[in-house]
C-alpha atoms as a PDB file:
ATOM      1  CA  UNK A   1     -17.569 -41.124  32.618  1.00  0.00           C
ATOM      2  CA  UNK A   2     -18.246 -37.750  33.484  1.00  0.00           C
ATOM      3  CA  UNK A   3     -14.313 -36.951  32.908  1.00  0.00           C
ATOM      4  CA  UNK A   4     -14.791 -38.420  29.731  1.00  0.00           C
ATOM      5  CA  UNK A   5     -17.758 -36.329  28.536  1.00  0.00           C
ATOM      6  CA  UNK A   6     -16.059 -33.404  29.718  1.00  0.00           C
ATOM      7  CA  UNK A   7     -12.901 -34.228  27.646  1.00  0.00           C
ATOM      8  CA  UNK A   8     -14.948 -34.438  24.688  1.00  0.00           C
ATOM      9  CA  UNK A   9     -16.446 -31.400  25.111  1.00  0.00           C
ATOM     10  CA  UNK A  10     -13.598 -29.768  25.126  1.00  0.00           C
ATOM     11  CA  UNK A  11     -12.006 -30.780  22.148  1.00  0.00           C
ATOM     12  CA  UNK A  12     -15.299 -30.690  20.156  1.00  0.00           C
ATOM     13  CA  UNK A  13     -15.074 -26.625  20.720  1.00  0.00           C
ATOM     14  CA  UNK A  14     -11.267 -26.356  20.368  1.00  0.00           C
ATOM     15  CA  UNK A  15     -11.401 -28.153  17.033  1.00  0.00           C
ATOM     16  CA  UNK A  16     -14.522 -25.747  15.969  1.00  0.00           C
ATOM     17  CA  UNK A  17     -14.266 -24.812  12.220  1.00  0.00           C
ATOM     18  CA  UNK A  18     -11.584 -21.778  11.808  1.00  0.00           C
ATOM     19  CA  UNK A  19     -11.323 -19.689   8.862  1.00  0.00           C
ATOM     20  CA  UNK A  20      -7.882 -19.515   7.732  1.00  0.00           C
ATOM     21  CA  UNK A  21      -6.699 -16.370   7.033  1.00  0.00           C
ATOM     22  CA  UNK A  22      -6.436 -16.168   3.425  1.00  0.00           C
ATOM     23  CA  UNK A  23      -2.411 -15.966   2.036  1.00  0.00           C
ATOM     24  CA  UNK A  24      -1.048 -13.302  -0.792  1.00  0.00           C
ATOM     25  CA  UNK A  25       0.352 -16.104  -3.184  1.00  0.00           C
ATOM     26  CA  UNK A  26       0.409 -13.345  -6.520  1.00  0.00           C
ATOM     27  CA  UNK A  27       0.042  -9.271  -6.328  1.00  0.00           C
ATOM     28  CA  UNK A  28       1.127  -6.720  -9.356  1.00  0.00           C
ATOM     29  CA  UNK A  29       0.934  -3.609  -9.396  1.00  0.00           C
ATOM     30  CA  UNK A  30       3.397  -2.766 -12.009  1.00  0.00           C
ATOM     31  CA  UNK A  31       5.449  -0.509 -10.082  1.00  0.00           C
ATOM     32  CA  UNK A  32       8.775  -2.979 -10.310  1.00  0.00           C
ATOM     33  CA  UNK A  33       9.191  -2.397 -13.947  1.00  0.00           C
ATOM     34  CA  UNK A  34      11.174   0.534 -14.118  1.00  0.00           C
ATOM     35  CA  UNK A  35      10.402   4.096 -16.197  1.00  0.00           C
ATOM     36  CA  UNK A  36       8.814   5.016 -19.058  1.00  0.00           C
ATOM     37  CA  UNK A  37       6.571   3.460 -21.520  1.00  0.00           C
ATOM     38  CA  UNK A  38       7.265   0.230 -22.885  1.00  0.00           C
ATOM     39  CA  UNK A  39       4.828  -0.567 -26.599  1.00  0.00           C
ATOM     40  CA  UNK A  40       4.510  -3.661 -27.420  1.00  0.00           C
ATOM     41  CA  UNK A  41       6.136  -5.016 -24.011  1.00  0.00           C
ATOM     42  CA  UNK A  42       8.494  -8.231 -24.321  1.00  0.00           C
ATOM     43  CA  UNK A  43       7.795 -10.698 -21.795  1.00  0.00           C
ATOM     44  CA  UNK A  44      11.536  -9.737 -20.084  1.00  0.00           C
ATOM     45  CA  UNK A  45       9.586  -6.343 -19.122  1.00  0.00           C
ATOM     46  CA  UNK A  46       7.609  -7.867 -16.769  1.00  0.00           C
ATOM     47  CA  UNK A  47      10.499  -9.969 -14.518  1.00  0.00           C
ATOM     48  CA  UNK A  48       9.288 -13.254 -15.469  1.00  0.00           C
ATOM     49  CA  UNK A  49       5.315 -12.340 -13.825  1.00  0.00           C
ATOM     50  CA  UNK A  50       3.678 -12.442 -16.710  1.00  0.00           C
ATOM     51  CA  UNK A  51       4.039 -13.411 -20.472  1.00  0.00           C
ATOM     52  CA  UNK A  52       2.022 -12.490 -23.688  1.00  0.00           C
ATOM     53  CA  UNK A  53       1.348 -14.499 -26.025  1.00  0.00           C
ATOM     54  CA  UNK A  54      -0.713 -13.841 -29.566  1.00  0.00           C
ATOM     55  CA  UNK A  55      -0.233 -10.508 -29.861  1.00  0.00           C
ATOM     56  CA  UNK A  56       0.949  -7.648 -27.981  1.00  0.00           C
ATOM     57  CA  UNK A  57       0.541  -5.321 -24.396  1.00  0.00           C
ATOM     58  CA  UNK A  58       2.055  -1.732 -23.393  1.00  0.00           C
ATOM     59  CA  UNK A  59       3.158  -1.423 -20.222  1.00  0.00           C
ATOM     60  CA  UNK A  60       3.127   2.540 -19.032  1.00  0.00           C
ATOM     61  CA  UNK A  61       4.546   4.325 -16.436  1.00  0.00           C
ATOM     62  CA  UNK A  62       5.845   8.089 -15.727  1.00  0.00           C
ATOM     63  CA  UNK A  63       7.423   9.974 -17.425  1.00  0.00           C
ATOM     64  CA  UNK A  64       6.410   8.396 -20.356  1.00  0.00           C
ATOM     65  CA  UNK A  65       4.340   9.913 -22.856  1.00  0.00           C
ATOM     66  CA  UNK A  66       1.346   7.637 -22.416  1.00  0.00           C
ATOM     67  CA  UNK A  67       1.505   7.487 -18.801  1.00  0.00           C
ATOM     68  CA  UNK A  68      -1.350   9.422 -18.360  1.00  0.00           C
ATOM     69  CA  UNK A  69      -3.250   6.945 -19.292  1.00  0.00           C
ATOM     70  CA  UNK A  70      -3.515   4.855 -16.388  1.00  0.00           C
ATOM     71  CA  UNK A  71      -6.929   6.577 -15.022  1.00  0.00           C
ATOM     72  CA  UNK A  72      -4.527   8.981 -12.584  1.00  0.00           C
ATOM     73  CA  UNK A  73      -2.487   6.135 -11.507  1.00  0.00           C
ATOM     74  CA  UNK A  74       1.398   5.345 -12.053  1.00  0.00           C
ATOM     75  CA  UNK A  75       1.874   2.468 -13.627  1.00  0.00           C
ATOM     76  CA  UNK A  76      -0.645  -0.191 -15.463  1.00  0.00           C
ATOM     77  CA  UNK A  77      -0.746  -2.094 -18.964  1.00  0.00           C
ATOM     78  CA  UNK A  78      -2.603  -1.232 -21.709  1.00  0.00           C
ATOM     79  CA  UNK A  79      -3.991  -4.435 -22.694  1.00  0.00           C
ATOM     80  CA  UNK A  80      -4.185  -3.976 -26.606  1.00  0.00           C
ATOM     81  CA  UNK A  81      -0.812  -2.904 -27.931  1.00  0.00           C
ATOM     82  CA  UNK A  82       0.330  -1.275 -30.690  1.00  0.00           C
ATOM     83  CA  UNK A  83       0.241  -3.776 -32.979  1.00  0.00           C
ATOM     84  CA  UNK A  84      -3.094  -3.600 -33.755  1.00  0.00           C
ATOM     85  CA  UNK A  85      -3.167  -7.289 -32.343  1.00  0.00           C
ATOM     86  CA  UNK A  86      -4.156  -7.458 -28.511  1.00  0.00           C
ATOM     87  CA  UNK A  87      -2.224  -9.949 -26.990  1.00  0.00           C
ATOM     88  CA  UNK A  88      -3.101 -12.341 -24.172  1.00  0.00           C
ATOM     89  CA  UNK A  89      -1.584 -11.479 -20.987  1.00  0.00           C
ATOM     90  CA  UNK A  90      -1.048 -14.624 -18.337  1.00  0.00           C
ATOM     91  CA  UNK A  91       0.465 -14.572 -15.133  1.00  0.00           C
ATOM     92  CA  UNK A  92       3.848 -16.902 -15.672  1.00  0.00           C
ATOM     93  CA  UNK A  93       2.953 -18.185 -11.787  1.00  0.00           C
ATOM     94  CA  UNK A  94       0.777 -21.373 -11.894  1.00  0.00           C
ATOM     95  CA  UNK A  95      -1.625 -22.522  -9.625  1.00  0.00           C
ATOM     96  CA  UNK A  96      -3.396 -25.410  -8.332  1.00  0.00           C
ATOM     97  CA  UNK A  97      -5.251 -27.576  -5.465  1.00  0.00           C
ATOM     98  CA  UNK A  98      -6.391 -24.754  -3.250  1.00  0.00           C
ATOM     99  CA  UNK A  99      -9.506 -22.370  -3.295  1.00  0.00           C
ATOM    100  CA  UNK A 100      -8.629 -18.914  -4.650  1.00  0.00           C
ATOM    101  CA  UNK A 101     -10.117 -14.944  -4.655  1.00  0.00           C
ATOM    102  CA  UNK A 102      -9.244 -13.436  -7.445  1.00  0.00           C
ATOM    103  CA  UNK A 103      -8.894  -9.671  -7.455  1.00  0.00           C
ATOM    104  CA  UNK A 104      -7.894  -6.990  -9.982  1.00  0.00           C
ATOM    105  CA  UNK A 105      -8.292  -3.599 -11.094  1.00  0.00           C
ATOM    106  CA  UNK A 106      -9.428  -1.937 -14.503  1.00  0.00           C
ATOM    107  CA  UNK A 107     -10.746   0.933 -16.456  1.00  0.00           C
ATOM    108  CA  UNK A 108     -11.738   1.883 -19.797  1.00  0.00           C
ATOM    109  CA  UNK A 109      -9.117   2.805 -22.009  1.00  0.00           C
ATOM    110  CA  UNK A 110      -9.298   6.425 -21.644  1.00  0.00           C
ATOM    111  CA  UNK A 111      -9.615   7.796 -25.318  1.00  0.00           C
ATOM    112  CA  UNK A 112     -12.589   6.840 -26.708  1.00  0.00           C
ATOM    113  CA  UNK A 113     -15.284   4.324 -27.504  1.00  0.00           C
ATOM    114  CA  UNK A 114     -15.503   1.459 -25.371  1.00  0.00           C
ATOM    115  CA  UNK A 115     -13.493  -2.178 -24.999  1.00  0.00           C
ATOM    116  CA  UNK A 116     -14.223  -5.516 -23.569  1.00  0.00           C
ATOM    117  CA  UNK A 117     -11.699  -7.778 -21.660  1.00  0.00           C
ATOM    118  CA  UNK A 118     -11.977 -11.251 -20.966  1.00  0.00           C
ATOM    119  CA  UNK A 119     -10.509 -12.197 -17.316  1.00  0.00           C
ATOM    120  CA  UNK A 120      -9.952 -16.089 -16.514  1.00  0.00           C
ATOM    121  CA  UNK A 121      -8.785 -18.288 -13.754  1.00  0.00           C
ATOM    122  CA  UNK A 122      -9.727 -21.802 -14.093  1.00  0.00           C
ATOM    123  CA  UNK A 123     -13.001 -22.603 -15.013  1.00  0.00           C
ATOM    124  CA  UNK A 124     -14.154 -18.893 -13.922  1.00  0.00           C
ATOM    125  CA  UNK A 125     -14.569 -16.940 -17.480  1.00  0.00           C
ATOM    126  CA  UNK A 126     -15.863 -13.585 -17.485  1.00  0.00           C
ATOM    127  CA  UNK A 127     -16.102 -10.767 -19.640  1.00  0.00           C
ATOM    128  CA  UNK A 128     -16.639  -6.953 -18.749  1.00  0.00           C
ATOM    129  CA  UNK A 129     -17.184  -4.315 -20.843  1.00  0.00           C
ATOM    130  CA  UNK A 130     -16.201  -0.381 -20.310  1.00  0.00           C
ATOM    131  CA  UNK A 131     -16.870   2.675 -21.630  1.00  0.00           C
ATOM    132  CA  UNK A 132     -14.888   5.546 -21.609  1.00  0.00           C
ATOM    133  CA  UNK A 133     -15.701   8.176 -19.393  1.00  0.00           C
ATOM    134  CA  UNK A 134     -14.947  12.008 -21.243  1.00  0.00           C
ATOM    135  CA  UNK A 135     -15.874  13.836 -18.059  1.00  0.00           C
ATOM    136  CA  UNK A 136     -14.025  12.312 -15.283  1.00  0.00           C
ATOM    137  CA  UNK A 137     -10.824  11.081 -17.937  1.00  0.00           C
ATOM    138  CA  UNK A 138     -11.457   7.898 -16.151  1.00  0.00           C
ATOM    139  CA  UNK A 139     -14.153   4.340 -16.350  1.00  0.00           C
ATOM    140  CA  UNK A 140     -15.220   2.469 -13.051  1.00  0.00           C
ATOM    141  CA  UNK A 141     -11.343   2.547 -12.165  1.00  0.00           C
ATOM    142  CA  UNK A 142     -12.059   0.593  -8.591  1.00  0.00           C
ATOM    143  CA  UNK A 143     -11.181  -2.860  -7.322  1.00  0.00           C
ATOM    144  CA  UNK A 144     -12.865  -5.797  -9.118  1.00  0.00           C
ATOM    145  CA  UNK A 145     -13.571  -9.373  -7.456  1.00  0.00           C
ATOM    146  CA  UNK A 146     -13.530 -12.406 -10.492  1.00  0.00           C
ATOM    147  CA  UNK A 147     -14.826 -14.828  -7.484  1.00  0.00           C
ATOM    148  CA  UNK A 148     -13.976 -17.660  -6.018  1.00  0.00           C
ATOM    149  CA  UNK A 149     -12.048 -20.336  -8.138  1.00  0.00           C
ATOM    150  CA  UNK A 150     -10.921 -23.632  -7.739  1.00  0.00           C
ATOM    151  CA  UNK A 151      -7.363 -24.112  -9.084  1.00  0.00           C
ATOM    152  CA  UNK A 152      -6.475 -27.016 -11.213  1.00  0.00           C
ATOM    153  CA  UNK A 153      -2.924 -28.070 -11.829  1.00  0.00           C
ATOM    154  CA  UNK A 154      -1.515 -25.101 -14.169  1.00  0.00           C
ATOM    155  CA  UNK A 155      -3.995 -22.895 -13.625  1.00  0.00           C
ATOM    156  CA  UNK A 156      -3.028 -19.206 -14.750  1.00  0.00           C
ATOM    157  CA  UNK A 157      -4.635 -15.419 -14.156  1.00  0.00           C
ATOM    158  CA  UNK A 158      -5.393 -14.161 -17.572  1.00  0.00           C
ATOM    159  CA  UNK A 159      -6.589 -10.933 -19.336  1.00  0.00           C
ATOM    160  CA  UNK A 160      -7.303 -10.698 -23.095  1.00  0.00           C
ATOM    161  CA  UNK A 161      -8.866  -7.529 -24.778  1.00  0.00           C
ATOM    162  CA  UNK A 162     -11.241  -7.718 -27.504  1.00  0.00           C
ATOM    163  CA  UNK A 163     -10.317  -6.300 -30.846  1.00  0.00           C
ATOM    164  CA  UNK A 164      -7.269  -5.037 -32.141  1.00  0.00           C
ATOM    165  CA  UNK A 165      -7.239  -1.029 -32.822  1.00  0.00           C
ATOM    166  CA  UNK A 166      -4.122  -0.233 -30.083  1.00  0.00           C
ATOM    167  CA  UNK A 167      -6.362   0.676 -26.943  1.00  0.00           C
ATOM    168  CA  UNK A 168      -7.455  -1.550 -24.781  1.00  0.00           C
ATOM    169  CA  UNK A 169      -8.690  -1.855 -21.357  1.00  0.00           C
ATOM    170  CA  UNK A 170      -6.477  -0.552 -18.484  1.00  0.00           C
ATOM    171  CA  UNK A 171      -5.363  -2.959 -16.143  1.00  0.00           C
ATOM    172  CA  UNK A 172      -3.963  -1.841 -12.731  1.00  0.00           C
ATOM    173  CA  UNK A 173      -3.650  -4.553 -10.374  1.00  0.00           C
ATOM    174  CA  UNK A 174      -4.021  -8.025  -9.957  1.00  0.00           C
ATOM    175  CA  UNK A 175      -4.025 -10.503  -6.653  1.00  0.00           C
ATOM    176  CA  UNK A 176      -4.663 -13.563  -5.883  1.00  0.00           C
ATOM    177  CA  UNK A 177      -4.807 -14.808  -2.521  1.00  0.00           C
ATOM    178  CA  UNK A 178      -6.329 -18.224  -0.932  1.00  0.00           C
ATOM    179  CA  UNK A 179      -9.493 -17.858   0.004  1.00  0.00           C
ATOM    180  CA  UNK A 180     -10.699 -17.588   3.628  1.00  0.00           C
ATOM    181  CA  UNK A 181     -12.373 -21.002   4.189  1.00  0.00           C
ATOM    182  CA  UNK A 182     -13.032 -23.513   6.937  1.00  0.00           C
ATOM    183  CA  UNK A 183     -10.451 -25.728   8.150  1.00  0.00           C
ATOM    184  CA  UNK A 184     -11.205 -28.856   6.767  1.00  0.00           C
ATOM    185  CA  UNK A 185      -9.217 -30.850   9.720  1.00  0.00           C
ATOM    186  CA  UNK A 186     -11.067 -28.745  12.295  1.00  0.00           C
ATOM    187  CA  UNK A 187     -14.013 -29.714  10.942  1.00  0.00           C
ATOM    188  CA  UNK A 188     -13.468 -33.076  10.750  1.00  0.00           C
ATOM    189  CA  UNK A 189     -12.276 -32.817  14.297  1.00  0.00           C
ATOM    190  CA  UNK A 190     -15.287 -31.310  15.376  1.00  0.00           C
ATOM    191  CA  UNK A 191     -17.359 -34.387  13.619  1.00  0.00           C
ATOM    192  CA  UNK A 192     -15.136 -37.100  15.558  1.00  0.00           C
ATOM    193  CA  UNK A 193     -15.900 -35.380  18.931  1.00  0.00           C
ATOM    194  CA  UNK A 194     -19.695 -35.229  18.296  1.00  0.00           C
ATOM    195  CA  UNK A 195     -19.576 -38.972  17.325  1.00  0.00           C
ATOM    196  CA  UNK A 196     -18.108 -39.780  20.287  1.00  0.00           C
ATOM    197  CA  UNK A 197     -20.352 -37.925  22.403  1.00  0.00           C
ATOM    198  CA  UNK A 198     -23.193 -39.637  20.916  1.00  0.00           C
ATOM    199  CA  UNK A 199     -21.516 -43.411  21.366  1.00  0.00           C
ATOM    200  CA  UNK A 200     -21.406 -41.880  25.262  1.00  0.00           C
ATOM    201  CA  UNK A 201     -25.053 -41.287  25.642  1.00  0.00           C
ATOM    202  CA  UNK A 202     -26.579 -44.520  24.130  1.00  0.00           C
ATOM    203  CA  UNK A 203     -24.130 -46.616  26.200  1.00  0.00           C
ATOM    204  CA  UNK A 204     -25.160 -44.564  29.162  1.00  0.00           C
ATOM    205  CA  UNK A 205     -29.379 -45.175  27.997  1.00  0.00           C
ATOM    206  CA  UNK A 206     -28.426 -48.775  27.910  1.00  0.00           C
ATOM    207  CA  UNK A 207     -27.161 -49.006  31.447  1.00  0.00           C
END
């Protein structure tokens, strides 16, 4: 009996709940694309990562003229083209059945005024609004988290920009990456071995 408790024991704390380390499964940051700026950016740009749809996106990079936009970065999208219709811009990648953290990077557009983007991954919808900053050439250019989603079948990583007067929000990077949650077999594991413990005891009470 007392082999038998110990057994349990031991596989009750080897099966304890592990985090899983969470798994890269989409990262841009737009430095595959080649030189030089690209208005109005065709979806053949962007290697089959990302498509736009309703309108249009620039993508910049050195030594284009607009470059300079990217808040002292290299490369990034300017997501309202020149157009004067802001497109919506979708990762091509789908995803589903897993729990996701969602990660990206924007700034205001760097001229003037202020603009408002619209981010979305599954049911997650939010919208963030930034100003332009004159004295540092640059707005709250640091590493945003959207949260953490649950993917559907089809599920996509979008961004659209409000308005249409060809400048738009700044967008720098995007990731997502599973999130790091408990092992669900673990935990079940874990359950089974406490069951059993208790089954051990109340025989033991009754003899």
């Amino acid at each position: 009996m007392k082999t038998i408790i110990a057994s349990l024991v031991l596989a009750m704390f080897a099966a304890a709940p592990l985090s899983a380390a969470p798994v890269i499964l989409f990262q841009d940051d737009f430095s595959s694309y080649g030189p030089g700026d690209v208005l109005n950016a065709p979806d053949s740009v962007f290697n089959g990562n990302w498509k736009v749809s309703g309108g249009t996106v620039d993508y910049l990079a050195p030594p284009g003229v607009f470059s300079g936009l990217c808040s002292g970065q290299s490369n990034c999208v300017d997501l309202d083209g020149s157009t004067g219709q802001s497109g919506l811009f979708e990762t091509a990648q789908t995803f589903s059945n897993n729990v996701f953290d969602v990660l990206f990077q924007i700034s205001g557009n760097n001229r003037s005024g202020s603009d408002t983007v619209t981010i979305t991954f599954g049911s997650i919808v939010r919208s963030i609004t930034l100003a332009y900053d004159q004295v540092a050439n640059q707005s709250n250019f640091g590493t945003d988290f959207l949260g953490v989603a649950v993917g559907a079948i089809g599920t996509t990583l979008s961004f659209q920009n409000a308005g249409g007067d060809n400048v738009g929000i700044i967008l720098k990077t995007a990731l997502v990456q599973t999130s790091a949650v408990p092992v669900p077999a673990a935990g079940g594991l874990m359950a089974l071995g406490l069951a059993g413990l208790a089954a051990l005891r109340r025989r033991k009470q009754r003899a």
